[in-house]
C-alpha atoms as a PDB file:
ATOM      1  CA  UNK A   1    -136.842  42.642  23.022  1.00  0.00           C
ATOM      2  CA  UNK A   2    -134.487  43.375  20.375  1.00  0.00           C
ATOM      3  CA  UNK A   3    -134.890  46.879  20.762  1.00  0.00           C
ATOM      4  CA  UNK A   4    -133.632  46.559  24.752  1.00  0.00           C
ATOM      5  CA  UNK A   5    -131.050  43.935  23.607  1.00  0.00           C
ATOM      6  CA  UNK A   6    -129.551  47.181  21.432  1.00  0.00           C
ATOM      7  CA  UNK A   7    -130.115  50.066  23.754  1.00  0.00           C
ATOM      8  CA  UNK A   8    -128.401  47.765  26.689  1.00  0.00           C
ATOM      9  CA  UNK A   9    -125.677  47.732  23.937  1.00  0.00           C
ATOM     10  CA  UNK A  10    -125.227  50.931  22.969  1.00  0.00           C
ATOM     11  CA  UNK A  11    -125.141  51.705  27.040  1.00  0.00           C
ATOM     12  CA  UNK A  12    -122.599  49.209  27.812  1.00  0.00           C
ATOM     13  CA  UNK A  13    -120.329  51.056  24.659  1.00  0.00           C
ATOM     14  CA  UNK A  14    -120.930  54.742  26.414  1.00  0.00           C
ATOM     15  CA  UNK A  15    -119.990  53.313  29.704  1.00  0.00           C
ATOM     16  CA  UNK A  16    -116.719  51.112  28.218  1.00  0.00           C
ATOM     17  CA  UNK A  17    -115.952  54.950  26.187  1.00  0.00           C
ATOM     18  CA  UNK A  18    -116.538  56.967  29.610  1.00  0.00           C
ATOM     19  CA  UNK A  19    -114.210  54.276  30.982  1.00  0.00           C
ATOM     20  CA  UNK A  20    -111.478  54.747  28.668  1.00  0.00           C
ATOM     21  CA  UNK A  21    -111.587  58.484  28.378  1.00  0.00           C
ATOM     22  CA  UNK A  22    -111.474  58.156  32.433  1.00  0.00           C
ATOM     23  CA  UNK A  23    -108.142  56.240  32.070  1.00  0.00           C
ATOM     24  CA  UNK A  24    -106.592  58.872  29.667  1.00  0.00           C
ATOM     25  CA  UNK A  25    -107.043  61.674  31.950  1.00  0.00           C
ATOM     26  CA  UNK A  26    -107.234  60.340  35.263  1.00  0.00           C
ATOM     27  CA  UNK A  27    -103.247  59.868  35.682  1.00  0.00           C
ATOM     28  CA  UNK A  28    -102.772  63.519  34.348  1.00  0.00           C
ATOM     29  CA  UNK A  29    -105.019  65.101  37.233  1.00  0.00           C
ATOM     30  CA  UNK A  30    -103.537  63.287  39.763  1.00  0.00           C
ATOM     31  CA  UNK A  31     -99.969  64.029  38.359  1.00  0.00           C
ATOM     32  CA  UNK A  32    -101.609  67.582  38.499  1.00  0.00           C
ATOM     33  CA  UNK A  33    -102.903  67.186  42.209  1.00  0.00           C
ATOM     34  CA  UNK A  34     -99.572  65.605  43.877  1.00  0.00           C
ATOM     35  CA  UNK A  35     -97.135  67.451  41.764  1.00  0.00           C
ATOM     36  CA  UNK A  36     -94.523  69.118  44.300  1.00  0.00           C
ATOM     37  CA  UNK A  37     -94.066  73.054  44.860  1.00  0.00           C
ATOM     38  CA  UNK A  38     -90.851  74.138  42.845  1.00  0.00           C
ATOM     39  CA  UNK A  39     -88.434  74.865  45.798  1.00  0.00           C
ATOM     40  CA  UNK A  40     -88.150  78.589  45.719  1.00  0.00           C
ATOM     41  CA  UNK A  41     -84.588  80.366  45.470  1.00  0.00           C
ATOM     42  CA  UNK A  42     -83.079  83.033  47.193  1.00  0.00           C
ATOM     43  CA  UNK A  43     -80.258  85.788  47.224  1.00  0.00           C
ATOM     44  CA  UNK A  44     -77.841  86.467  50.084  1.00  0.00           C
ATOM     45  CA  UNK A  45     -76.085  90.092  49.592  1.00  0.00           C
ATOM     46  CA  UNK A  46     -73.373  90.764  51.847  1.00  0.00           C
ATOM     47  CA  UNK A  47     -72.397  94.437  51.358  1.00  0.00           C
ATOM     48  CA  UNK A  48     -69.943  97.512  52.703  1.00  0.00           C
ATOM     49  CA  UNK A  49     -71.144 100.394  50.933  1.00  0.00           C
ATOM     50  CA  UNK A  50     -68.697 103.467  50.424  1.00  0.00           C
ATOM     51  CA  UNK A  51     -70.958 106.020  49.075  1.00  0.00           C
ATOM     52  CA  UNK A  52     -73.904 105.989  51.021  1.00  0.00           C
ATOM     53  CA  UNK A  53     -75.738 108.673  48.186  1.00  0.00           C
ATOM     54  CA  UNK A  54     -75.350 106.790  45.487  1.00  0.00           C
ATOM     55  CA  UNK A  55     -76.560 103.106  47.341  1.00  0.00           C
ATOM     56  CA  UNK A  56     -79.937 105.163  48.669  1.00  0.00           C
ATOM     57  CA  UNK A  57     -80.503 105.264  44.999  1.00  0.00           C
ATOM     58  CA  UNK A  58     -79.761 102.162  44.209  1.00  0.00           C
ATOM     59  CA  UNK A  59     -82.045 100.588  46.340  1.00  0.00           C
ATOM     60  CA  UNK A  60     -84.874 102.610  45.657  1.00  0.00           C
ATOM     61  CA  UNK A  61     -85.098 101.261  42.569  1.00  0.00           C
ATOM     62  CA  UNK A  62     -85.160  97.961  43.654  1.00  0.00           C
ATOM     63  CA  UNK A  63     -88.519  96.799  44.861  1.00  0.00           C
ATOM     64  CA  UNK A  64     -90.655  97.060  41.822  1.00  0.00           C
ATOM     65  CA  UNK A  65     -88.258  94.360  39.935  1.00  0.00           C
ATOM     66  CA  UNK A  66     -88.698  92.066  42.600  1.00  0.00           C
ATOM     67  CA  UNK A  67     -92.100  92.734  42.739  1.00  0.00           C
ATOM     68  CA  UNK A  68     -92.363  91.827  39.140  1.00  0.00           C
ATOM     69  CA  UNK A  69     -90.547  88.279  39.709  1.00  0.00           C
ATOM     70  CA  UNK A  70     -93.105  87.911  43.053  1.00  0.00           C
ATOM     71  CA  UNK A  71     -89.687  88.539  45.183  1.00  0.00           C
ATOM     72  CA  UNK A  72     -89.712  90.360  48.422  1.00  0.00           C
ATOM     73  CA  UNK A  73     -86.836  90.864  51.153  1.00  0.00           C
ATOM     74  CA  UNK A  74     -86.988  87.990  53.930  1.00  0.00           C
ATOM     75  CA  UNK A  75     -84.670  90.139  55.755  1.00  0.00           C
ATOM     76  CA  UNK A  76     -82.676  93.312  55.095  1.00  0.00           C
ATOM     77  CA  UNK A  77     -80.759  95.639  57.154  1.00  0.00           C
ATOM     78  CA  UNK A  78     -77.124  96.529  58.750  1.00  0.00           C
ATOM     79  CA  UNK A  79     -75.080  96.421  61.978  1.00  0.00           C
ATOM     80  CA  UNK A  80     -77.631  97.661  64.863  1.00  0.00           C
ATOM     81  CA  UNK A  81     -80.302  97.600  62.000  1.00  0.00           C
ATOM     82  CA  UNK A  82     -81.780  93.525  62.272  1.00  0.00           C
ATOM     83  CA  UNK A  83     -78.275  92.179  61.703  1.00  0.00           C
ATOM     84  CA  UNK A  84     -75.874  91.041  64.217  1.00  0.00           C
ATOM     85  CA  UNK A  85     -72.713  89.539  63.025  1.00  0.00           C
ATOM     86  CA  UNK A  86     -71.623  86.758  65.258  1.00  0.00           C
ATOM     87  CA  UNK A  87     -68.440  85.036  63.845  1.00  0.00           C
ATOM     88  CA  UNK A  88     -65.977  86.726  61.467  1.00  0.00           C
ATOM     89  CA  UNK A  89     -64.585  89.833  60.098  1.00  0.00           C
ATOM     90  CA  UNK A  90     -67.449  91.359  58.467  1.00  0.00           C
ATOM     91  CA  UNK A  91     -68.871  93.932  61.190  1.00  0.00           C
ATOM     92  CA  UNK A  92     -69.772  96.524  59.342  1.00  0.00           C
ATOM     93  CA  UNK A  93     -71.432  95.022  56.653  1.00  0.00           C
ATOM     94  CA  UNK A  94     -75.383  94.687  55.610  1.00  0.00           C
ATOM     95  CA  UNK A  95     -77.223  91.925  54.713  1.00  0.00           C
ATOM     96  CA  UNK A  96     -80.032  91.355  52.289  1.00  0.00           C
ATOM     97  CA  UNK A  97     -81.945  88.229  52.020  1.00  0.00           C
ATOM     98  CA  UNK A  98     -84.108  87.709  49.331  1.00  0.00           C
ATOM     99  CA  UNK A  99     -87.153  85.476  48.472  1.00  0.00           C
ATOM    100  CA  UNK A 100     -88.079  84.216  44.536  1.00  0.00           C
ATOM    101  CA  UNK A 101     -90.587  81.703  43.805  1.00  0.00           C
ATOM    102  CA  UNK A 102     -88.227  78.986  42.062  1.00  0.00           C
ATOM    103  CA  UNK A 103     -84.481  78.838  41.938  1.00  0.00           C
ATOM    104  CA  UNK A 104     -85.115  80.258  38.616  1.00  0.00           C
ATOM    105  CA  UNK A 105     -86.615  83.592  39.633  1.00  0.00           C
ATOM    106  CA  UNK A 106     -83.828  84.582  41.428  1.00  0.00           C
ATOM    107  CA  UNK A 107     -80.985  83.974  37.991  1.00  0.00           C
ATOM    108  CA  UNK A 108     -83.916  85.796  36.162  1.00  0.00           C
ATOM    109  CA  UNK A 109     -84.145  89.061  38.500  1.00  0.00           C
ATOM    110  CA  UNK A 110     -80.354  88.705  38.453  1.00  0.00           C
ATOM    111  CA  UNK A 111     -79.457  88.531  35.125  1.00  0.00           C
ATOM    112  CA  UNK A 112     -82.746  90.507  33.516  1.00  0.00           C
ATOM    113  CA  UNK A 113     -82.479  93.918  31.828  1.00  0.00           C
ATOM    114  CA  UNK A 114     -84.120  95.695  34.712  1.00  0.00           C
ATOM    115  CA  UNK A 115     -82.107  94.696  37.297  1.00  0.00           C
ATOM    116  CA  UNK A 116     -78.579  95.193  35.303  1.00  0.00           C
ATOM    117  CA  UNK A 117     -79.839  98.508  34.374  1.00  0.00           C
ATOM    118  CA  UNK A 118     -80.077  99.109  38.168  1.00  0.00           C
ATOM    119  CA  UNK A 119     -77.274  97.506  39.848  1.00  0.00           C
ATOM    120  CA  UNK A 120     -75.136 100.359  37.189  1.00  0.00           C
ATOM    121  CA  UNK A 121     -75.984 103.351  40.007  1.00  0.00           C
ATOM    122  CA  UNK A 122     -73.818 101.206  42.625  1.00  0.00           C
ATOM    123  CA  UNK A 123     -70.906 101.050  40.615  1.00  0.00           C
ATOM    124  CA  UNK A 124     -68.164 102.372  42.751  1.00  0.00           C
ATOM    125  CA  UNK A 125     -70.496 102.657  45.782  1.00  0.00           C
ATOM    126  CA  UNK A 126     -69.184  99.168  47.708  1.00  0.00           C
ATOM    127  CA  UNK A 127     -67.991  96.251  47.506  1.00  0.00           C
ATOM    128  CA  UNK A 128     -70.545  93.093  47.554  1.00  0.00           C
ATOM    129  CA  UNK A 129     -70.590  89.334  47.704  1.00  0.00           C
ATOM    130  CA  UNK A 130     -73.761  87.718  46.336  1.00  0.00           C
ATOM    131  CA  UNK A 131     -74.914  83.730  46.157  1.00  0.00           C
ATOM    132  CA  UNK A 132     -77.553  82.527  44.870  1.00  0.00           C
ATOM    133  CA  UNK A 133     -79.165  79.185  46.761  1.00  0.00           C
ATOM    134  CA  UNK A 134     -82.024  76.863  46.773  1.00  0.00           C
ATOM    135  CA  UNK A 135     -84.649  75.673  49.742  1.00  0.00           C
ATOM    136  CA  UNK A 136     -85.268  72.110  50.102  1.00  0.00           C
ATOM    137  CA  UNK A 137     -89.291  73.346  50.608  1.00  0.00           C
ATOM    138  CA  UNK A 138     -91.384  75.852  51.591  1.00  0.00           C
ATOM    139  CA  UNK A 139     -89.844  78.511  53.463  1.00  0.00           C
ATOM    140  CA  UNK A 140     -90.178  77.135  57.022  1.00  0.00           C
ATOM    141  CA  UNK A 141     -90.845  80.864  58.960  1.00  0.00           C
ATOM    142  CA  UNK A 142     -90.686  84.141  57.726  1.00  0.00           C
ATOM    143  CA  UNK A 143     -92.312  87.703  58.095  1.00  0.00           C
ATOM    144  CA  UNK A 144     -91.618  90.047  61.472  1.00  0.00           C
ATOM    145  CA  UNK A 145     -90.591  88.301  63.994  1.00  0.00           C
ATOM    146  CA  UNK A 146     -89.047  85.309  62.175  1.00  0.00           C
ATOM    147  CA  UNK A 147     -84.871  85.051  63.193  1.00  0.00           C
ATOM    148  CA  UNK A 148     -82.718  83.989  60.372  1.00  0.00           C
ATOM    149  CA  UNK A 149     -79.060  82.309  60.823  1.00  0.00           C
ATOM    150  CA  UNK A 150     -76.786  82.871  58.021  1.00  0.00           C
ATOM    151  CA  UNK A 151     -73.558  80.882  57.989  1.00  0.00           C
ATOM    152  CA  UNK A 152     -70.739  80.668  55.881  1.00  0.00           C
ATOM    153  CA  UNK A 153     -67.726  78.290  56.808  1.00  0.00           C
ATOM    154  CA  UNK A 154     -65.021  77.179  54.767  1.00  0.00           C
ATOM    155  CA  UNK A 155     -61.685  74.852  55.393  1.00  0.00           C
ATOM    156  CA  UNK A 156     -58.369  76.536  55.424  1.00  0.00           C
ATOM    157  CA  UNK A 157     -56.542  73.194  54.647  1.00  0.00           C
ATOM    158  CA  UNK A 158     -57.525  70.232  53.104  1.00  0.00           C
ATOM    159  CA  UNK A 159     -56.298  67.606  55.618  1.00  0.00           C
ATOM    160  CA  UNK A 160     -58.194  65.272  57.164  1.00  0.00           C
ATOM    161  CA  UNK A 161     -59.053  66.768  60.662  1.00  0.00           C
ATOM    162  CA  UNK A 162     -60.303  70.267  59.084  1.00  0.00           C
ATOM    163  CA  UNK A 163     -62.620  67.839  56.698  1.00  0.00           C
ATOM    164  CA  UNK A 164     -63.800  65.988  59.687  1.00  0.00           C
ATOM    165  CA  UNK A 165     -64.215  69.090  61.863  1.00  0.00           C
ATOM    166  CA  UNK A 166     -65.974  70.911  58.811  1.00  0.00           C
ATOM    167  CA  UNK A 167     -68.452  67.698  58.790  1.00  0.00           C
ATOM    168  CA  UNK A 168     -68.838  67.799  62.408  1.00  0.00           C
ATOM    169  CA  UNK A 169     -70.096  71.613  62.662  1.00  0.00           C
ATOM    170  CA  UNK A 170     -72.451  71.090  60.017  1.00  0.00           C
ATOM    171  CA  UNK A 171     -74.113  68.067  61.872  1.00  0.00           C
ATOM    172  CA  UNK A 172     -73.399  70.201  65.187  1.00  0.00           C
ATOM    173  CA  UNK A 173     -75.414  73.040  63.272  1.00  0.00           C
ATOM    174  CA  UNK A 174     -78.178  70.490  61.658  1.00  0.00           C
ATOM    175  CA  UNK A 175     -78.783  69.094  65.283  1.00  0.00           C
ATOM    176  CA  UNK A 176     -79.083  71.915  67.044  1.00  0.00           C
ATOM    177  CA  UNK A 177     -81.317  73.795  64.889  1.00  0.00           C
ATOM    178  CA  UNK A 178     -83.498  71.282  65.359  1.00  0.00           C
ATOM    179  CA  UNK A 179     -83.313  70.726  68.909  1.00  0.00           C
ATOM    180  CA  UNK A 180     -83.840  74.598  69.254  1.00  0.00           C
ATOM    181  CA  UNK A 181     -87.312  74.542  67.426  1.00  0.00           C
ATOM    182  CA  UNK A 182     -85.382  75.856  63.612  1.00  0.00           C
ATOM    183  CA  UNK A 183     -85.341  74.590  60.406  1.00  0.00           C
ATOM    184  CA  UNK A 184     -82.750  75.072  57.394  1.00  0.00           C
ATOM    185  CA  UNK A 185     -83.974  76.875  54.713  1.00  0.00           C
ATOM    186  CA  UNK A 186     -81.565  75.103  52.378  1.00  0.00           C
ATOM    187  CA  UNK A 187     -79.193  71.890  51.942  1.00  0.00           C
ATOM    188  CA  UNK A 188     -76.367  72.170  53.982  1.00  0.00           C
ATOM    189  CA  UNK A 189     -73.836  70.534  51.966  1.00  0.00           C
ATOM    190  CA  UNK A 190     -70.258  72.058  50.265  1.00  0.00           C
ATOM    191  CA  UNK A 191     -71.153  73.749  46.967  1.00  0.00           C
ATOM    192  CA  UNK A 192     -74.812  74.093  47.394  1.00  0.00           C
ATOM    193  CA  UNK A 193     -74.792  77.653  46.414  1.00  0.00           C
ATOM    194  CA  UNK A 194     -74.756  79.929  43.212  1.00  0.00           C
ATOM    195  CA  UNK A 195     -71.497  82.879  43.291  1.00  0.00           C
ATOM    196  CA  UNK A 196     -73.530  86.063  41.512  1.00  0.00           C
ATOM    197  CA  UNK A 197     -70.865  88.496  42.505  1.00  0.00           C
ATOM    198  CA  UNK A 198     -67.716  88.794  44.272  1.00  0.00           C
ATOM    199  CA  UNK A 199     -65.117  86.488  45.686  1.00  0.00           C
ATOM    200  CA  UNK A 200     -65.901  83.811  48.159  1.00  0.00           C
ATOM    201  CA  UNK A 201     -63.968  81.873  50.444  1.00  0.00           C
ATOM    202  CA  UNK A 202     -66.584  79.821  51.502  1.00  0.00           C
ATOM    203  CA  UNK A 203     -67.433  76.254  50.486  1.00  0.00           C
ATOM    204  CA  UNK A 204     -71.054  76.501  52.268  1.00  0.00           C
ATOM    205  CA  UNK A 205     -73.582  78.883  52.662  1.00  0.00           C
ATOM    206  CA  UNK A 206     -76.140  77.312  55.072  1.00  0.00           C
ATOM    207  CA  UNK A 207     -79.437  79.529  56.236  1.00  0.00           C
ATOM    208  CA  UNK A 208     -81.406  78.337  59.234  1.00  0.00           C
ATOM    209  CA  UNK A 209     -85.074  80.062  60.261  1.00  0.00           C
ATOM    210  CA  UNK A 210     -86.861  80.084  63.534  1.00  0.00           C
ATOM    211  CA  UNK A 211     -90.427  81.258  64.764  1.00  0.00           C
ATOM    212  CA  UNK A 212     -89.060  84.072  66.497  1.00  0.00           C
ATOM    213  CA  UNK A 213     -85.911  85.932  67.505  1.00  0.00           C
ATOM    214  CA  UNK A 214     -86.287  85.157  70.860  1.00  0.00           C
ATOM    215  CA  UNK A 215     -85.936  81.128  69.501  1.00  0.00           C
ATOM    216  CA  UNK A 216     -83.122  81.965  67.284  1.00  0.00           C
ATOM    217  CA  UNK A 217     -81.389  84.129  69.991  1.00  0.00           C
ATOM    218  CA  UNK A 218     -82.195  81.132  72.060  1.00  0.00           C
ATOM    219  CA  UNK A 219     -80.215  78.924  70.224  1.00  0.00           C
ATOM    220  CA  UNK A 220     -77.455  81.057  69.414  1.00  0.00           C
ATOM    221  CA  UNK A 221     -77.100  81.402  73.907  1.00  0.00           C
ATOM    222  CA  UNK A 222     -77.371  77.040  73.508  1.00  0.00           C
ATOM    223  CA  UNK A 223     -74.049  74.397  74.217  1.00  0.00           C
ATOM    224  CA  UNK A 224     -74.664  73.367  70.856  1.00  0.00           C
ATOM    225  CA  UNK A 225     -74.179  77.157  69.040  1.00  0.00           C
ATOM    226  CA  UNK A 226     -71.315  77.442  71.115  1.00  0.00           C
ATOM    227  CA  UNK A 227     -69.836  73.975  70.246  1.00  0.00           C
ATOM    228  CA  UNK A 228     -70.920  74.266  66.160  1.00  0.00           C
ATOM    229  CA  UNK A 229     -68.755  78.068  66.427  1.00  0.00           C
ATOM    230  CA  UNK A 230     -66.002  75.593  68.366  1.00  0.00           C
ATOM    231  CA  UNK A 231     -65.763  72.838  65.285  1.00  0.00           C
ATOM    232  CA  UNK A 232     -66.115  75.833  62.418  1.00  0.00           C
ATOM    233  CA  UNK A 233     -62.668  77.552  64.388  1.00  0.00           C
ATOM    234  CA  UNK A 234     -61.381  74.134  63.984  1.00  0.00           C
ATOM    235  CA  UNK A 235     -62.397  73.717  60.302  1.00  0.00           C
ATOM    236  CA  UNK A 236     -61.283  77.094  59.014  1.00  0.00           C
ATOM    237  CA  UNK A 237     -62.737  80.223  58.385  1.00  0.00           C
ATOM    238  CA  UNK A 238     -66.595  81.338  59.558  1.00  0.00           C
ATOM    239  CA  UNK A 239     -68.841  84.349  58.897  1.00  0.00           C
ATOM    240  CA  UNK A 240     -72.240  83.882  60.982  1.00  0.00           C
ATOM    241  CA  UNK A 241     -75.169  86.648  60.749  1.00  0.00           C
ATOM    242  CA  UNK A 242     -77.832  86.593  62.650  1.00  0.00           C
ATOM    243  CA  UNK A 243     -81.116  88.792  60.799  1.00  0.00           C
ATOM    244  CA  UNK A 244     -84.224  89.839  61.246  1.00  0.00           C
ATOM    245  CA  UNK A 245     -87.453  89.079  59.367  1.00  0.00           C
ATOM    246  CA  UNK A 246     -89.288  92.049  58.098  1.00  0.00           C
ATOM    247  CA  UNK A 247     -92.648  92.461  56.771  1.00  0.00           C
ATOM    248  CA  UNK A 248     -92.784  91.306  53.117  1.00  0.00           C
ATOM    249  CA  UNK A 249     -93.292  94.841  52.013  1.00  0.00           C
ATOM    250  CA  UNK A 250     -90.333  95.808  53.828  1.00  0.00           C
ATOM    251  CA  UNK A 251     -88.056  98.319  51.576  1.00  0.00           C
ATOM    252  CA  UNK A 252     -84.246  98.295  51.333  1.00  0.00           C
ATOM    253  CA  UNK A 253     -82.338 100.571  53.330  1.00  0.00           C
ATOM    254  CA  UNK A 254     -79.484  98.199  53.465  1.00  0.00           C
ATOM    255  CA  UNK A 255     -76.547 100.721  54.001  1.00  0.00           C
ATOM    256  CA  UNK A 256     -73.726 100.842  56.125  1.00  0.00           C
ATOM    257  CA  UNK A 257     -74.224 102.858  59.412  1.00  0.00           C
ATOM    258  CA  UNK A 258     -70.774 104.503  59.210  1.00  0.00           C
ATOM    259  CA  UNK A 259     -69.514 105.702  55.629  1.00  0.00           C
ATOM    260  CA  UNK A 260     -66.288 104.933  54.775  1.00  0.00           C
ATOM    261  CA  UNK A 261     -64.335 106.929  51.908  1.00  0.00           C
ATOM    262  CA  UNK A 262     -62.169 103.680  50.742  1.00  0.00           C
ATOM    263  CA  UNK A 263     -63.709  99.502  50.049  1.00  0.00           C
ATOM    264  CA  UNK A 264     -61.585  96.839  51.630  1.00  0.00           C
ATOM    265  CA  UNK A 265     -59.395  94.933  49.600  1.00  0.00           C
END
């Protein structure tokens, strides 16, 4: 009797020990199970090369420092090569847009000793505007196939009706994405980017994805493209791109078709 009395004891201690040690690390592994994804981060390069040698070079040393970071291209190209420029001046200019892991990736490929060793041989080869952004989740389509939207817009005057006409394209642009079967890639609102290089006019970068190109092209054909271009005329200043997913192992050949001998001012 006594010697059940103490094993029932001793068995009720084990199970109150297993109990506690079940506490400790039970709120850890479910932090560890419904912890979010980091949002990843990406690059937009808008570029007019002027020496065409010298940017062939450039680029092919390029892919293994994003592969090192786990970056790849979401979409790269020029004029008549997976980009289309739809609003603005820039028709001659190439696009590259770039996929990191975090936000984080993308200021270390920028910023890390490989990549400023490399962006030396285009020195003198163009003239570039870079920003640096942040999803608001996982990447909503990407690969061949996928359509991207890139859109800058920025006020010309800060008086009421371009601020309300500014607000009103960006909802215009929100709803129709939407209603067309897109997503944004990343917050829509003024400032939510990262200048890397160059000068910017812009007070929003704003990317949208789609399945396909024939949905993106869809929407850009759509009353509500035409009446978000309408409100951005209204608010100021626009540059709209329209690009092409590639394969992730997609290299850069993001040149200019035509060479020019001077950069714009």
């Amino acid at each position: 009797m006594v010697l059940k009395t103490a094993t029932s004891a001793l068995g009720f201690r084990l199970l109150a020990l297993g109990m506690v040690i079940s506490a400790l690390f039970l709120p850890r592994t479910l932090a560890a199970q419904t912890a979010p994804s980091p949002n990843p981060g990406y690059l937009v390069v808008v570029g007019k090369t002027t020496d065409r040698a010298k940017i062939a070079t450039y680029a092919a040393s390029l892919p293994p420092i994003y592969a090192s970071l786990n970056g790849y291209y979401l979409a790269v190209g020029a004029p008549g090569r997976g980009i289309s420029w739809i609003e603005g001046p820039w028709t001659d200019r190439s696009v590259i847009f770039a996929k990191f892991p975090t936000r984080a990736g993308a200021d270390a490929f920028w910023w890390g000793e490989a990549y400023r060793t490399a962006i030396r041989k285009r020195d003198n080869a163009g003239v570039f505007s870079v920003v640096a952004i942040e999803g608001t989740g996982p990447t909503p389509f990407e690969g061949a196939g996928a359509g991207f939207l890139i859109v800058m817009t920025g006020s010309t005057g800060k008086g009421a009706n371009e601020q309300d006409a500014s607000e009103r394209a960006v909802t215009s642009l929100v709803e129709g994405v939407k209603r067309s079967g897109g997503q944004l890639v990343n917050a829509p609102g003024i400032g939510q980017y990262t200048p890397m290089e160059g000068d910017t006019v812009f007070d929003r970068f704003v990317v949208a994805a789609w399945p396909s190109l024939a949905a993106r092209d869809a929407y850009l054909a759509s009353a509500d493209a035409a009446e978000a271009k309408r409100l951005r005329q209204l608010a100021g200043i626009s540059a709209v791109a329209a690009a092409n997913g590639v394969p992730r192992n997609q290299a850069p050949t993001a040149v200019n078709p035509n060479q020019t001998t001077t950069a714009p001012k």
